[in-house]
Protein backbone atom coordinates (compact mmCIF):
# COMPACT_ATOMS: atom_id res chain seq x y z
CA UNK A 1 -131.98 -6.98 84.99
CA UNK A 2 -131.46 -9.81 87.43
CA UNK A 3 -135.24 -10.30 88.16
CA UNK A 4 -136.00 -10.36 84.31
CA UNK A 5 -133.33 -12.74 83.11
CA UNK A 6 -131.85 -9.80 80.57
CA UNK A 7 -128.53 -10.25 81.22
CA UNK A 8 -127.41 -9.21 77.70
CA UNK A 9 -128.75 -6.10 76.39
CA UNK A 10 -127.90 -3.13 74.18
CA UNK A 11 -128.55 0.33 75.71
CA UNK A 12 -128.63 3.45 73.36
CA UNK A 13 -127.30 6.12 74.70
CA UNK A 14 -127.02 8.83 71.84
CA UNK A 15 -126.53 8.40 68.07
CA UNK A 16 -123.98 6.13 67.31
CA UNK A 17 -123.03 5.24 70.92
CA UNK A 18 -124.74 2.26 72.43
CA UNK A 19 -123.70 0.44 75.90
CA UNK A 20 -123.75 -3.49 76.21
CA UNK A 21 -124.48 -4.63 79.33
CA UNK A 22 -123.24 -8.34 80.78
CA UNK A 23 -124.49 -9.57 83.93
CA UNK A 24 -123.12 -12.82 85.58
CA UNK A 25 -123.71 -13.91 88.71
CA UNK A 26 -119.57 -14.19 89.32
CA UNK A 27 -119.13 -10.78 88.89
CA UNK A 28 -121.10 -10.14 92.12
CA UNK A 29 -119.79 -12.83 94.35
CA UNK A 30 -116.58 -11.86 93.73
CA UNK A 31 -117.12 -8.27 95.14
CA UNK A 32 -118.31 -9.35 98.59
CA UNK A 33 -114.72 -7.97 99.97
CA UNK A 34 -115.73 -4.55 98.53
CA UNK A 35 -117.81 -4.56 101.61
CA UNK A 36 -114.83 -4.21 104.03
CA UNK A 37 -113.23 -2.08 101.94
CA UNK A 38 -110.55 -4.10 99.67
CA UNK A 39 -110.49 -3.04 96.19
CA UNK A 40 -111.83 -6.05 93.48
CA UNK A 41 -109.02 -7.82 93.26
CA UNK A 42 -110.26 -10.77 91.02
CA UNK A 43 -111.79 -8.53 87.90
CA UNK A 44 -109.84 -9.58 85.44
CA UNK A 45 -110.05 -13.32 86.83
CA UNK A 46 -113.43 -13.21 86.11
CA UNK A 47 -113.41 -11.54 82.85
CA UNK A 48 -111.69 -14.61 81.66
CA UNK A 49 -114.42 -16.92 82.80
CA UNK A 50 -117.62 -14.50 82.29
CA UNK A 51 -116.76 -12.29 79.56
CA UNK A 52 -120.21 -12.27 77.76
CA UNK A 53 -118.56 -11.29 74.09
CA UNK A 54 -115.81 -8.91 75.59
CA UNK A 55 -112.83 -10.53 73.39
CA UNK A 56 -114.54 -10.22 70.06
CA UNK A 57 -115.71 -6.61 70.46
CA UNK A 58 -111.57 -6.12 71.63
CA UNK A 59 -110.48 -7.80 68.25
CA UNK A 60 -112.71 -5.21 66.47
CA UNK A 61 -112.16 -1.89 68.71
CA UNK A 62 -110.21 1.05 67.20
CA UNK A 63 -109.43 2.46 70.77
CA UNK A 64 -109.97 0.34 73.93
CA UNK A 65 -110.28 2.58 77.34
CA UNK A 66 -110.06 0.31 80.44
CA UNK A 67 -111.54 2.02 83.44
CA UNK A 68 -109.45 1.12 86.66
CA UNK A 69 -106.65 -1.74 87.24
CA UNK A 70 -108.75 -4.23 88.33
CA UNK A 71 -109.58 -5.41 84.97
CA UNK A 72 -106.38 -4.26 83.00
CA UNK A 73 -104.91 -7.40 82.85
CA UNK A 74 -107.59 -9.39 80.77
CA UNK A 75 -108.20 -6.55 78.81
CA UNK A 76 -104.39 -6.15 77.85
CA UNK A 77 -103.72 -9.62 77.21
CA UNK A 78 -107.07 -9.57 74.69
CA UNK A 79 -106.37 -6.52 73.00
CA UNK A 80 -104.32 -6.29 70.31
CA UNK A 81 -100.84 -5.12 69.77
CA UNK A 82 -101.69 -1.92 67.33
CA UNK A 83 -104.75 -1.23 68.79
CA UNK A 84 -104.36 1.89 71.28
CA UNK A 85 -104.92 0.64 74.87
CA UNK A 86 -106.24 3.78 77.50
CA UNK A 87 -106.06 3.74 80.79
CA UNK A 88 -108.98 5.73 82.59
CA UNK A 89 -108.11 6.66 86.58
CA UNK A 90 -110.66 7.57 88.75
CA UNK A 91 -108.39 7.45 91.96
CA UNK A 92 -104.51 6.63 92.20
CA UNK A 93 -105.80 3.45 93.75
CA UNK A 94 -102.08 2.96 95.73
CA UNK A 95 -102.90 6.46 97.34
CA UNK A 96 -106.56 5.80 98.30
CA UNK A 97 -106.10 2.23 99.75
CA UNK A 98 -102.68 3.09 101.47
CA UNK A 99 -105.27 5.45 103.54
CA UNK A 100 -108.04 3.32 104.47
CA UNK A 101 -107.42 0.22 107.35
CA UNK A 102 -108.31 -3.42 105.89
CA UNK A 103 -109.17 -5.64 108.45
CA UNK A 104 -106.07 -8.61 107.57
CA UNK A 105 -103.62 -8.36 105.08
CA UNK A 106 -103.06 -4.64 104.74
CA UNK A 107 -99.59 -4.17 103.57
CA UNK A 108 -100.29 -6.94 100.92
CA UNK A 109 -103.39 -5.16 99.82
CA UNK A 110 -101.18 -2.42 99.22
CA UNK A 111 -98.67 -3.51 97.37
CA UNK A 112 -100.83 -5.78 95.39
CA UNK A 113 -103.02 -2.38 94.29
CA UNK A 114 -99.31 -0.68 93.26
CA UNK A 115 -98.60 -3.75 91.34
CA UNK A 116 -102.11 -3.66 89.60
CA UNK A 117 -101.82 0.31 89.13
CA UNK A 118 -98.27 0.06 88.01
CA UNK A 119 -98.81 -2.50 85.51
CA UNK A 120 -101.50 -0.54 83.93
CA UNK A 121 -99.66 2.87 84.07
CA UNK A 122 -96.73 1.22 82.07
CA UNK A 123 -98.38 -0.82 79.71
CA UNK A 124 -101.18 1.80 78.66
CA UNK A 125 -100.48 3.80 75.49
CA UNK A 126 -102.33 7.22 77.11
CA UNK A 127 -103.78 7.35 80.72
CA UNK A 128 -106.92 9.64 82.11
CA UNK A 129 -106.74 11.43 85.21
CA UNK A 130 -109.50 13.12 86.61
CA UNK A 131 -107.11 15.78 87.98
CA UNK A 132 -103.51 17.45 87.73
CA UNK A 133 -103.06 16.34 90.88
CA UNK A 134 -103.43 12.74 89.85
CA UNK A 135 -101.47 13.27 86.72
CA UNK A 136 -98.47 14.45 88.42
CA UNK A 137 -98.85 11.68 91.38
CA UNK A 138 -98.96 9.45 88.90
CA UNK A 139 -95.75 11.23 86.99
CA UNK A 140 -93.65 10.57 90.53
CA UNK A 141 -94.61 7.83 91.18
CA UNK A 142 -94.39 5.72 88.17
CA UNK A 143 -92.40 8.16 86.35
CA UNK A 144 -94.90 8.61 83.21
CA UNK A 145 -93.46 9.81 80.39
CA UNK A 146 -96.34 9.08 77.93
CA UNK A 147 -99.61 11.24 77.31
CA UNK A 148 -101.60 12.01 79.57
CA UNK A 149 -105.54 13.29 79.59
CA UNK A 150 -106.86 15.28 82.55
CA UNK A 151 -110.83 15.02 82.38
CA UNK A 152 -112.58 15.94 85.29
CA UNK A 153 -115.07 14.50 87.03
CA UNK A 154 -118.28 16.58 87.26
CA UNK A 155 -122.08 17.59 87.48
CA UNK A 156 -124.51 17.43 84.33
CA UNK A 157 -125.36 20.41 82.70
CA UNK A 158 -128.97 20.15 83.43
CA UNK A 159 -128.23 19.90 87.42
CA UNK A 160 -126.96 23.71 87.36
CA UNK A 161 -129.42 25.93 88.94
CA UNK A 162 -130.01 28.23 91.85
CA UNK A 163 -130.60 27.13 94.98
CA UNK A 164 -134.45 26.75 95.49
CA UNK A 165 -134.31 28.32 99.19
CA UNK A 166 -138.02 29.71 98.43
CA UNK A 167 -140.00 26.44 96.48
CA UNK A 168 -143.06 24.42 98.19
CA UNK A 169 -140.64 21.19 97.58
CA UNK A 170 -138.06 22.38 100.08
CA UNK A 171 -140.81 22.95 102.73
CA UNK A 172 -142.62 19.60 102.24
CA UNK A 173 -138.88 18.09 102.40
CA UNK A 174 -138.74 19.57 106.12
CA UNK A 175 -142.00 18.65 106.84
CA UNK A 176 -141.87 15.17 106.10
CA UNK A 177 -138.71 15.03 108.51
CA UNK A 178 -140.31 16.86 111.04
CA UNK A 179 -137.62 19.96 110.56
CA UNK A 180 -138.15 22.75 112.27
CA UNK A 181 -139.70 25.86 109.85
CA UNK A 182 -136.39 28.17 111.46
CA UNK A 183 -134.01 25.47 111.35
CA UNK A 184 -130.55 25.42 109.27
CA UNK A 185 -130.14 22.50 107.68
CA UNK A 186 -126.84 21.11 106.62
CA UNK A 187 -127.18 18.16 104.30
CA UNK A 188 -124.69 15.74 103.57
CA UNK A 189 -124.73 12.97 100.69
CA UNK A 190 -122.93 9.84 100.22
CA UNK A 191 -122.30 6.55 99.36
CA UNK A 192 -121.86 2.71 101.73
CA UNK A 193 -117.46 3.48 101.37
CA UNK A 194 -115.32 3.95 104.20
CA UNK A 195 -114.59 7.45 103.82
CA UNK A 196 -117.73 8.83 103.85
CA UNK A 197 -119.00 6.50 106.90
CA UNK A 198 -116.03 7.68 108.55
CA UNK A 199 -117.18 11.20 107.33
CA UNK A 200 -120.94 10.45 108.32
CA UNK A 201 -119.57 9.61 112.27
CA UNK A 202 -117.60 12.77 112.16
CA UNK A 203 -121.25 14.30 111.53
CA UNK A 204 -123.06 12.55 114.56
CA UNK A 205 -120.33 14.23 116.74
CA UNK A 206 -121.03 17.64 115.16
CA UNK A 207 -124.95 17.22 115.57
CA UNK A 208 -124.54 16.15 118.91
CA UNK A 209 -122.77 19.76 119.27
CA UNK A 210 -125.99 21.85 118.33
CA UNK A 211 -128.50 19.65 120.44
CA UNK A 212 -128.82 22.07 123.04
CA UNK A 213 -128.74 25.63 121.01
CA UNK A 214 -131.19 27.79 120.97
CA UNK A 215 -130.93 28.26 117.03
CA UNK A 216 -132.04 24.53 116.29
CA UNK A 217 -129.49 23.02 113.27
CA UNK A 218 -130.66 19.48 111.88
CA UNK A 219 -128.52 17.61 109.92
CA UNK A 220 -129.91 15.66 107.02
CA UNK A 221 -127.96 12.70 105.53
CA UNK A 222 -128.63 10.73 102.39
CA UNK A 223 -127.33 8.02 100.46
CA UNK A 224 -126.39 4.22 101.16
CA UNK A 225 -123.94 5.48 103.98
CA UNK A 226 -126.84 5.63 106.21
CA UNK A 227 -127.04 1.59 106.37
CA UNK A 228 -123.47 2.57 108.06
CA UNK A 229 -124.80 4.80 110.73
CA UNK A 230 -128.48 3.39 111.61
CA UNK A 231 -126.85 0.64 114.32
CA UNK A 232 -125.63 3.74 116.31
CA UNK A 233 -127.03 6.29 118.50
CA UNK A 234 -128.47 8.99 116.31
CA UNK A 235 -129.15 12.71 117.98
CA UNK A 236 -132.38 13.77 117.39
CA UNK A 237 -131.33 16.67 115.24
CA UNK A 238 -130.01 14.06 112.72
CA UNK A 239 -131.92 12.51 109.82
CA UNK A 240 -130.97 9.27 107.96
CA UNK A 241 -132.99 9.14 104.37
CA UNK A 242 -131.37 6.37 102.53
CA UNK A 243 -131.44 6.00 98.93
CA UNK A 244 -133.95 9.03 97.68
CA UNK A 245 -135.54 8.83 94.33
CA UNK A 246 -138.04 10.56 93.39
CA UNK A 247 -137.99 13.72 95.12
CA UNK A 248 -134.32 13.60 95.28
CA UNK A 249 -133.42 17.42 94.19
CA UNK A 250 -135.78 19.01 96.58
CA UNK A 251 -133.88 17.76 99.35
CA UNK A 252 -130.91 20.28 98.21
CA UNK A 253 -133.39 22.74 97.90
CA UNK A 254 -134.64 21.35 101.71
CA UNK A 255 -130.56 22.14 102.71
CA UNK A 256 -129.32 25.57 103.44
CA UNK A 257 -125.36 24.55 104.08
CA UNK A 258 -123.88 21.32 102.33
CA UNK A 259 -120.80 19.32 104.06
CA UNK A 260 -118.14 17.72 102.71
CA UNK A 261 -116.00 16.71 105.86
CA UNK A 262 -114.21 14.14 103.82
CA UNK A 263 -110.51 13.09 105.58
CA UNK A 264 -109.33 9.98 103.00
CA UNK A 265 -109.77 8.89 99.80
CA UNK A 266 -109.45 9.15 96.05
CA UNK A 267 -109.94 10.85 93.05
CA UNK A 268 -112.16 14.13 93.17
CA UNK A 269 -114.61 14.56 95.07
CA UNK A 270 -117.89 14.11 93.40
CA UNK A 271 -120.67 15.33 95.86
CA UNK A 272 -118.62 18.60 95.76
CA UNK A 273 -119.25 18.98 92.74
CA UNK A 274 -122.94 18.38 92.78
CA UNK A 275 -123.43 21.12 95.95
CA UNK A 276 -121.48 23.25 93.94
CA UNK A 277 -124.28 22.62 90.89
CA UNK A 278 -127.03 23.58 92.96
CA UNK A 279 -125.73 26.76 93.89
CA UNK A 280 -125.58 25.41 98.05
CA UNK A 281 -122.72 26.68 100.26
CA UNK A 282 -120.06 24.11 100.85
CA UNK A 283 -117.97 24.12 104.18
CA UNK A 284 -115.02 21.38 103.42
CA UNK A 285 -112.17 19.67 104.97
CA UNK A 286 -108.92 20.90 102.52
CA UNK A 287 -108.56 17.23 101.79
CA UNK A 288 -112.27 17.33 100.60
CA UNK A 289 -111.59 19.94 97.75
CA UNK A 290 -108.14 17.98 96.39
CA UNK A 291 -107.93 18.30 92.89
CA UNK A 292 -110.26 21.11 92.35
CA UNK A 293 -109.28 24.73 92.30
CA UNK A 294 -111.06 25.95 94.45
CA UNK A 295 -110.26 29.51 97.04
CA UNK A 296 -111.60 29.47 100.33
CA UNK A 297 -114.31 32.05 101.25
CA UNK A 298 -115.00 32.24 97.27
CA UNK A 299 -116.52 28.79 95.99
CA UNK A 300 -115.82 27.29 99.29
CA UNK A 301 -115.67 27.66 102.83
CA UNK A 302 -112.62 25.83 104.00
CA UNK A 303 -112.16 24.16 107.78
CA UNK A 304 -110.88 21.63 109.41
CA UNK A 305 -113.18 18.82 110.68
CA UNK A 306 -112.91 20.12 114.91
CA UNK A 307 -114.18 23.46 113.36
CA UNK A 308 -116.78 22.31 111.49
CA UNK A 309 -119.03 24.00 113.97
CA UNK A 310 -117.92 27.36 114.49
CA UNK A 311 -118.21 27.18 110.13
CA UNK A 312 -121.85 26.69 110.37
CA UNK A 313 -122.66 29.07 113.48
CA UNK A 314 -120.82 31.95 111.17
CA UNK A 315 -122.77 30.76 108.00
CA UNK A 316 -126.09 30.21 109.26
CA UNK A 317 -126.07 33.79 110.60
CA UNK A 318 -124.92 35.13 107.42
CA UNK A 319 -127.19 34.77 104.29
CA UNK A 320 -125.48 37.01 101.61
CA UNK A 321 -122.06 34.91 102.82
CA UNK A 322 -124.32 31.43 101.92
CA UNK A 323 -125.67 32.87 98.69
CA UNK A 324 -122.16 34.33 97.67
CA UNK A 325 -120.29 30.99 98.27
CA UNK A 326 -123.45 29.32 96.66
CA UNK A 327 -123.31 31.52 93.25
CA UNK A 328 -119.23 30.97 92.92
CA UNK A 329 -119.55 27.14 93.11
CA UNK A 330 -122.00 27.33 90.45
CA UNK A 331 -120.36 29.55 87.92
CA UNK A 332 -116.87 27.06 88.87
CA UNK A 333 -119.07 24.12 87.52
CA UNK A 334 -120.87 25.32 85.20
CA UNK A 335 -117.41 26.51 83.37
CA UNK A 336 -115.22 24.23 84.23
CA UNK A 337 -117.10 20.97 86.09
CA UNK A 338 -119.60 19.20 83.76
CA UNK A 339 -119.68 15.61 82.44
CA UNK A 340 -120.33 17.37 78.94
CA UNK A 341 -117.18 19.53 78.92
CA UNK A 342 -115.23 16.79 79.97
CA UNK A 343 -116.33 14.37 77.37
CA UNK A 344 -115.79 16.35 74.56
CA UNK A 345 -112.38 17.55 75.88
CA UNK A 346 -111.76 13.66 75.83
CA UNK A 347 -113.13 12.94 72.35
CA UNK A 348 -110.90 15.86 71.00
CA UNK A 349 -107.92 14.41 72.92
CA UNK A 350 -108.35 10.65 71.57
CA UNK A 351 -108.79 12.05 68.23
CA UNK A 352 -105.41 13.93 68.28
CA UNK A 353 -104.13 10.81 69.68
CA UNK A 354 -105.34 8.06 67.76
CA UNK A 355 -108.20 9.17 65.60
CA UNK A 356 -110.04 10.79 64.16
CA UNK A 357 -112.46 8.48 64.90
């Protein structure tokens, strides 16, 4: 959008629900300390300066949902006084940056992201969590007594399907990467964020563990986080993708166990969720399926991170234990874990609220 100067622009989305997009240069700069993992502190700042239309389509909203505290505070003072003001969590950002080391200023990071989060707690007229778990963190600790809306985060409905363990994509996947035909591979996805670097070097270790066994088990890792890991020493039975496009669903099929060794962070865990949609078994850290209910050995095998290994020598020997884990995940998304289900669960709860609308 950058490159062809559209910086304002309607997207349609469905009937009757159209995004407008604003691009301004300041709302980049400003998120350079994303990079070393503070939160973006200075959100609302700029949504006073750039705002691109924002105050006039506040003046005119019937419901305004803010998504995280960053921005709360420009968006309260703007919106007015009987127009219902909801507050949509991802993460109880006080938990998730309480857990993750800033290089200076840490404790004031901290309490700045509980002032943020608190303000926005107090001052919203209903809040959305993305778990019970969340809800009732955010009940103790800010002692919410208003409604609350638990929507989960999830998978789309058309990324639910069985594991594609027999399709020519997976074996031009492994090809490409030069992955042995009798290999298990064990892929793991994620994003440039501290927790899953910190997850992606707890990987390296674990590869580094299988470099000598007979039964050869590569380790496939996509997503930004591999900027993260490139500048070290990578075991040969490791591959670093990047960003995949195109062919992106082919390397699940390329995968035979999917990791989630996640230790910190917020929220639900999304990548879960999208393993679970493609029907791949999942060994996780307990912190990794937080939120979810999930029952080890059933949609999910559970271990902690200096087990890892034994959890893929007993899977990778044992195909009707992958394909049983694989099928639970699946039917736990499918009926409980999709972005559709949990939008029209929301709908139907802002209508009761505040609608209909």
């Amino acid at each position: 959008m950058y490159r062809s100067l559209d910086l304002r622009s309607w997207v349609r989305i469905a009937d009757g629900y159209r995004e407008y997009r604003h691009l301004h240069p300041l709302h980049e700069v400003v998120k350079a300390p994303m990079l070393l993992g503070y939160p973006n502190f200075l959100a609302s700042k700029t949504l006073a300066v750039a705002s691109g239309g924002l105050d006039e389509y506040l003046s005119e909203a019937d419901v305004v949902m803010v998504r995280e505290p960053w921005q709360f505070a420009r968006v309260s003072e703007k919106t007015p006084a009987d127009t219902p003001l909801v507050f949509s969590s991802h993460n109880v950002e006080t938990e998730r940056f309480a857990g993750i080391e800033q290089p200076v200023f840490a404790d004031t990071v901290v309490d700045w992201v509980d002032n943020l989060e608190r303000r926005a707690v107090e001052q919203s007229d209903a809040i959305v969590c993305t778990s019970e778990r969340d809800a009732a963190v955010y009940r103790d600790r800010y002692d919410v007594d208003g409604p609350m809306i638990v929507a989960a985060n999830g998978t789309y409905e058309s990324d639910l399907r069985d594991h594609g363990s027999e399709s020519r994509e997976r074996e031009a996947v492994r090809s490409r990467y030069g992955i042995e035909s009798d290999a298990t591979v064990c892929i793991f996805i994620g994003s440039n964020y501290r927790p899953n670097v910190r997850a992606g070097e707890r990987i390296l270790r674990l590869a580094r563990q299988f470099q000598d066994s007979d039964s050869p088990v590569h380790f496939l890792i996509l997503g930004s986080v591999g900027r993260a890991l490139q500048s070290q020493s990578l075991p040969e039975n490791v591959t670093i993708t990047g960003y995949v496009t195109g062919d992106f669903e082919a390397h699940f099929d390329a995968a035979d166990i999917a990791l989630n060794p996640m230790e910190r962070g917020g929220g639900t865990n999304i990548k879960l969720i999208d393993y679970f949609a493609r029907s791949l078994p999942v060994v996780s850290t307990p912190f990794g399926v937080r939120g979810l209910d999930v029952t080890d050995g059933s949609e999910v095998y559970l271990s902690v991170i200096d087990e890892f290994s034994a959890a893929i020598r007993s899977l990778r020997t044992d195909a009707t234990k992958r394909e049983q884990i694989g099928k639970a995940g699946r039917r736990l998304a499918e009926a409980e874990l999709t972005w559709e289900a949990a939008s029209r669960h929301l709908r139907t709860r802002l209508d009761e609220l505040f609608g209909p609308f």
